[in-house]
Protein backbone atom coordinates (compact mmCIF):
# COMPACT_ATOMS: atom_id res chain seq x y z
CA UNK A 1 23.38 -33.10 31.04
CA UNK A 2 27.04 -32.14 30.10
CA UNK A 3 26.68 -29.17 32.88
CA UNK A 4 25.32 -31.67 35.74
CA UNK A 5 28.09 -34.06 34.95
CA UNK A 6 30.59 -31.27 35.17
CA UNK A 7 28.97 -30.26 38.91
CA UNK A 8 29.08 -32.97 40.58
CA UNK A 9 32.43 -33.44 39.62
CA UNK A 10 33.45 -30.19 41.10
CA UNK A 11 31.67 -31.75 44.11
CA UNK A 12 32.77 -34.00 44.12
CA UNK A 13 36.30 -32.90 44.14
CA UNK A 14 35.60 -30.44 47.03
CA UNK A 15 34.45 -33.27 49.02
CA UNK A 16 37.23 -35.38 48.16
CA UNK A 17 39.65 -32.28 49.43
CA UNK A 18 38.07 -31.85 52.78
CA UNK A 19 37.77 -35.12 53.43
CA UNK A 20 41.22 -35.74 52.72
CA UNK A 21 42.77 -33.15 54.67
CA UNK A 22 40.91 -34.23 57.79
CA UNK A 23 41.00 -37.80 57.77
CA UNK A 24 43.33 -39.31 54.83
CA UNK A 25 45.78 -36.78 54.04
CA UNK A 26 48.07 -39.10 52.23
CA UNK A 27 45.29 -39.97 49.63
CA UNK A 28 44.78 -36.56 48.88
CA UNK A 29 47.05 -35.50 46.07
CA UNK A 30 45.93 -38.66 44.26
CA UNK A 31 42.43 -38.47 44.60
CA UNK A 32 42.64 -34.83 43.32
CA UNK A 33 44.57 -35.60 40.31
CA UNK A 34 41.98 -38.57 39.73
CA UNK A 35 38.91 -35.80 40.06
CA UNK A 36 40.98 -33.78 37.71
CA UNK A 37 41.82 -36.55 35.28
CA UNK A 38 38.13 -37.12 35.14
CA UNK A 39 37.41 -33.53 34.63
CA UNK A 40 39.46 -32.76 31.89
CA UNK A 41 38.22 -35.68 30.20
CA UNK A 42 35.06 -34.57 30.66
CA UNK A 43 35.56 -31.18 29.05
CA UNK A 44 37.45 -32.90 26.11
CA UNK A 45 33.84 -35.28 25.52
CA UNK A 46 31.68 -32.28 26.19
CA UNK A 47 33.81 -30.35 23.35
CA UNK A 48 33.48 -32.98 20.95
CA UNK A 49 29.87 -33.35 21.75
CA UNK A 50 29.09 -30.01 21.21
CA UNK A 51 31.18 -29.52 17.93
CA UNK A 52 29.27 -32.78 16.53
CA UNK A 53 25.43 -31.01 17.92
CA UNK A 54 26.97 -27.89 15.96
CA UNK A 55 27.93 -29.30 12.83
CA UNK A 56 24.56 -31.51 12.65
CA UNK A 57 22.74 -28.04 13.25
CA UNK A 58 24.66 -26.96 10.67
CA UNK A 59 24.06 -29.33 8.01
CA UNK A 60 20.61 -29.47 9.03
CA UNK A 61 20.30 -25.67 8.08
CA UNK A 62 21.96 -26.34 4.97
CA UNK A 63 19.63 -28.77 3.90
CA UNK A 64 16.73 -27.18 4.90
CA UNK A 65 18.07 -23.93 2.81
CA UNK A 66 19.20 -26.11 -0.61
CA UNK A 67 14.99 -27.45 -0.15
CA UNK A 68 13.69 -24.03 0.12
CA UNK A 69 15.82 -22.81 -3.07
CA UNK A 70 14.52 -25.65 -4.48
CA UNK A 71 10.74 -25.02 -3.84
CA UNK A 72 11.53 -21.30 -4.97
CA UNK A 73 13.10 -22.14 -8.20
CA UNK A 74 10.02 -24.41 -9.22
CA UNK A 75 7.62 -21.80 -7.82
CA UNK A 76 9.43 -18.75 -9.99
CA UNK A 77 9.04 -21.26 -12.98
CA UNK A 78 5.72 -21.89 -13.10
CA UNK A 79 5.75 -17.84 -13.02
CA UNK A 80 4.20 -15.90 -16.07
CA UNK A 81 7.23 -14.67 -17.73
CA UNK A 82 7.11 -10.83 -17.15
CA UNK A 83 6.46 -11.85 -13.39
CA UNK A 84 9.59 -13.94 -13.00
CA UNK A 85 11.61 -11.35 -14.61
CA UNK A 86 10.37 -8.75 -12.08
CA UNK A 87 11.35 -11.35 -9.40
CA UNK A 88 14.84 -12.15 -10.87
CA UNK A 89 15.41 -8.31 -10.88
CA UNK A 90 14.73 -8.38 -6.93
CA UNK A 91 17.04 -11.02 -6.42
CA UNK A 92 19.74 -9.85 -8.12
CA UNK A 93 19.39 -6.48 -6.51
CA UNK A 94 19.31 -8.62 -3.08
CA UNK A 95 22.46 -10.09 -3.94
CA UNK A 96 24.20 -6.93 -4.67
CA UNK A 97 22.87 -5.44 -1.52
CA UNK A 98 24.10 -8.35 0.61
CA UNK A 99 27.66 -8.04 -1.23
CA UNK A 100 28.28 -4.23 -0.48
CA UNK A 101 26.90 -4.82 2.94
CA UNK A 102 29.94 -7.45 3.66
CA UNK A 103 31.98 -4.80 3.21
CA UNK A 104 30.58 -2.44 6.18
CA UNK A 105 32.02 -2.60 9.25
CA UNK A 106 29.40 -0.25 11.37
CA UNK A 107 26.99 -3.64 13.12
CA UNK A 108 24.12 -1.22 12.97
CA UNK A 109 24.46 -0.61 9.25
CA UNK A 110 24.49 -4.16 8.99
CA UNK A 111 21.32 -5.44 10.94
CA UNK A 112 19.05 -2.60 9.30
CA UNK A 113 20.55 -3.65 5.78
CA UNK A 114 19.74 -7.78 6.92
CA UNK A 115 16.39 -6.64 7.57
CA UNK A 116 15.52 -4.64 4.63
CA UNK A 117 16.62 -8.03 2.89
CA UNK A 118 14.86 -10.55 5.24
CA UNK A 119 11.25 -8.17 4.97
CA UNK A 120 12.01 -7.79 0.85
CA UNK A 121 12.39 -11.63 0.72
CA UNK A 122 9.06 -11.98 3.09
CA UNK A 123 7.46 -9.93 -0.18
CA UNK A 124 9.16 -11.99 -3.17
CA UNK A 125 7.51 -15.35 -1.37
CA UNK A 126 4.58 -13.76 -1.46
CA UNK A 127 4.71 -12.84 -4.89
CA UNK A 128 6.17 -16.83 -5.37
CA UNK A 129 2.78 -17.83 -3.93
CA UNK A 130 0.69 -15.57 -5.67
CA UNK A 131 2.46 -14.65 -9.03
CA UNK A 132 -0.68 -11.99 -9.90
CA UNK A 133 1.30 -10.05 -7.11
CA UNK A 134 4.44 -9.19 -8.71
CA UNK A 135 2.97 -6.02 -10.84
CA UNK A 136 2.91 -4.75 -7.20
CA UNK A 137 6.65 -5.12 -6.25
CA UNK A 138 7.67 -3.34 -9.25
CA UNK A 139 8.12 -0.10 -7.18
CA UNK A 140 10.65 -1.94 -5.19
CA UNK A 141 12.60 -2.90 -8.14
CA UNK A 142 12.48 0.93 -9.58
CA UNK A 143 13.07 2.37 -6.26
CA UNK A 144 13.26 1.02 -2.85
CA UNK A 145 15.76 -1.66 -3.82
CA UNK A 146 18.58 0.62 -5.98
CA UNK A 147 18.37 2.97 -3.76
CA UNK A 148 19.17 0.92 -0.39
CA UNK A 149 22.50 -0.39 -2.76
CA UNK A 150 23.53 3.19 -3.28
CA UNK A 151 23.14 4.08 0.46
CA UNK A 152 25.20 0.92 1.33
CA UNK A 153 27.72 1.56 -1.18
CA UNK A 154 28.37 5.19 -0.45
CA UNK A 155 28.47 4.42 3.55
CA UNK A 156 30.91 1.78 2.59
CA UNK A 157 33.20 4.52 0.99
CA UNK A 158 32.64 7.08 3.93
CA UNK A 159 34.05 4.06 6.14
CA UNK A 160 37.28 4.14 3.99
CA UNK A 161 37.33 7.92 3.70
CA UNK A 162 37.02 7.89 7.72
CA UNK A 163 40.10 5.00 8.03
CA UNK A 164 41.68 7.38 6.01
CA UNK A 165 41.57 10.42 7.61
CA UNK A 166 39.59 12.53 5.66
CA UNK A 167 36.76 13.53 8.63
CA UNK A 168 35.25 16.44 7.02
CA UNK A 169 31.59 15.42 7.25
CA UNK A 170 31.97 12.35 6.76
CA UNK A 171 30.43 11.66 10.10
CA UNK A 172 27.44 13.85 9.21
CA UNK A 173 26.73 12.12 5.67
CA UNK A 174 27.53 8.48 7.38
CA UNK A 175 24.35 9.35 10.16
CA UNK A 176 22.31 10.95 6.98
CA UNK A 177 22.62 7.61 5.35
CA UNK A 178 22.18 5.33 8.97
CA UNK A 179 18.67 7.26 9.27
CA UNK A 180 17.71 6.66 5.35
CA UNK A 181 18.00 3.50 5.65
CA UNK A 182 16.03 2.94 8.81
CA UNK A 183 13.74 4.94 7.23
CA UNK A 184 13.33 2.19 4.03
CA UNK A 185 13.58 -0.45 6.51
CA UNK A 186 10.67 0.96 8.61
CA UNK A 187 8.66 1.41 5.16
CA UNK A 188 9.85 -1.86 3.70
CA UNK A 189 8.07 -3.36 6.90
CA UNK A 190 4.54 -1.06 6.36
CA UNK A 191 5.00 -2.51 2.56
CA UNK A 192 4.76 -5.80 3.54
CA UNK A 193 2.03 -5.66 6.17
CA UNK A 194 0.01 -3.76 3.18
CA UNK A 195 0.67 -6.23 0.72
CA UNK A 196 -1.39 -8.70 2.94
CA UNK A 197 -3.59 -6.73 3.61
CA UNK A 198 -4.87 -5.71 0.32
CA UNK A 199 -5.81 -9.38 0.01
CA UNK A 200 -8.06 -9.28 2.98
CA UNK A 201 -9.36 -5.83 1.92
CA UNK A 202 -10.20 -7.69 -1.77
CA UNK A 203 -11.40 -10.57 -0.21
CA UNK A 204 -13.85 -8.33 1.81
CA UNK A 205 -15.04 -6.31 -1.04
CA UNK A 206 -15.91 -9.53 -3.42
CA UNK A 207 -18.15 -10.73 -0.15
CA UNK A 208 -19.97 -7.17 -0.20
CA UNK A 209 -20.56 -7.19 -3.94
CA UNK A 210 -21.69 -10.77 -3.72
CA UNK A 211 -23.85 -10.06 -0.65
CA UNK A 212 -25.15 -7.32 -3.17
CA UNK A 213 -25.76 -9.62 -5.99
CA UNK A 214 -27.40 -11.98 -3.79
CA UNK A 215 -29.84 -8.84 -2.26
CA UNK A 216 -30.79 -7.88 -6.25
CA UNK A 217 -31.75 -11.57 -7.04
CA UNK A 218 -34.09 -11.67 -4.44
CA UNK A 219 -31.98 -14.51 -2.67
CA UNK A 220 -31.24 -13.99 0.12
């Protein structure tokens, strides 16, 4: 709407011109400043309309976020014990991940890092919605997780060692560590698709050995 409004004022303005130089020349200057009035009031509404839509988009997000912690911290709760201490050691592992990853610099670093989070999250609400899942994620916790924090952390210092000068492989280690990561990313993602799918592959087997059961007993 804002776009259309600012079009036909541009128009609107053209027409103004070439009327006005044909036929009313000494209207001109005034109607132009009157179509540019207009339009710089226009842009000053359309700012403050779309800093309002922003900030409502914003607060929106919040809330939606504070609502899902919310629903999270009731699920990990109602947890067993041992599994909500294997999910507490994700999330703090998360959390330290996150931190050392503010401090790269290199944007692919950072999106394979976000998504190593963003799929290891996809896993821990999983493991929210089924707690009898969390023996499974304990290989994340003993490996997968501390050892995407030591990548990130040691690419973080090859950054400063590069700033500072000091080249000497650095590049090669820094591409060593880029492809490790992709690499836990890629398997982070195969994790996740796996985890569902043992579900379906259980579900599945309990229908064969009932279909079994129901073949011995002559029912079926």
């Amino acid at each position: 709407m804002g776009t259309l409004i600012g079009i036909l004022l541009v128009i609107a303005g053209i027409i103004l011109f070439i009327v006005g130089i044909f036929r009313f020349p000494q209207v001109l200057f005034r109607g132009v400043v009157i179509i540019l009035a207009l339009f710089f009031v226009f842009m000053i509404i359309a700012t403050i309309l779309d800093h309002h839509a922003e900030n409502a988009e914003k607060r929106k997000q919040k809330k939606a976020e504070k609502e899902q912690r919310k629903r999270e911290a009731e699920q990990l709760s109602a947890m067993p014990q041992d599994a909500q201490g294997v999910v507490a050691e994700s999330k703090a592992l998360l959390k330290k991940i996150e931190k050392s990853n503010k401090a790269i610099t290199n944007s692919t670093i950072k999106k394979v890092t976000g998504r190593i989070v963003s799929t290891t999250n996809q896993i821990l609400k999983e493991v929210l919605r089924s707690p009898e899942k969390a023996t499974r994620i304990q290989k994340l916790n003993n490996y997968y997780l501390p050892t995407t924090l030591k990548l990130v952390d040691q690419y973080s210092v090859y950054e400063q060692r590069k700033l500072d000068g000091q080249k000497e492989n650095t590049a090669n280690m820094m591409s060593e560590i880029k492809e490790a990561l992709i690499t836990v990313d890629q398997a982070l993602k195969k994790y996740l698709v796996d985890f569902n799918t043992y579900d379906d592959m259980d579900v599945s087997s309990e229908i064969s050995v009932l279909k079994q059961q129901v073949n011995r007993d002559g029912l079926a």
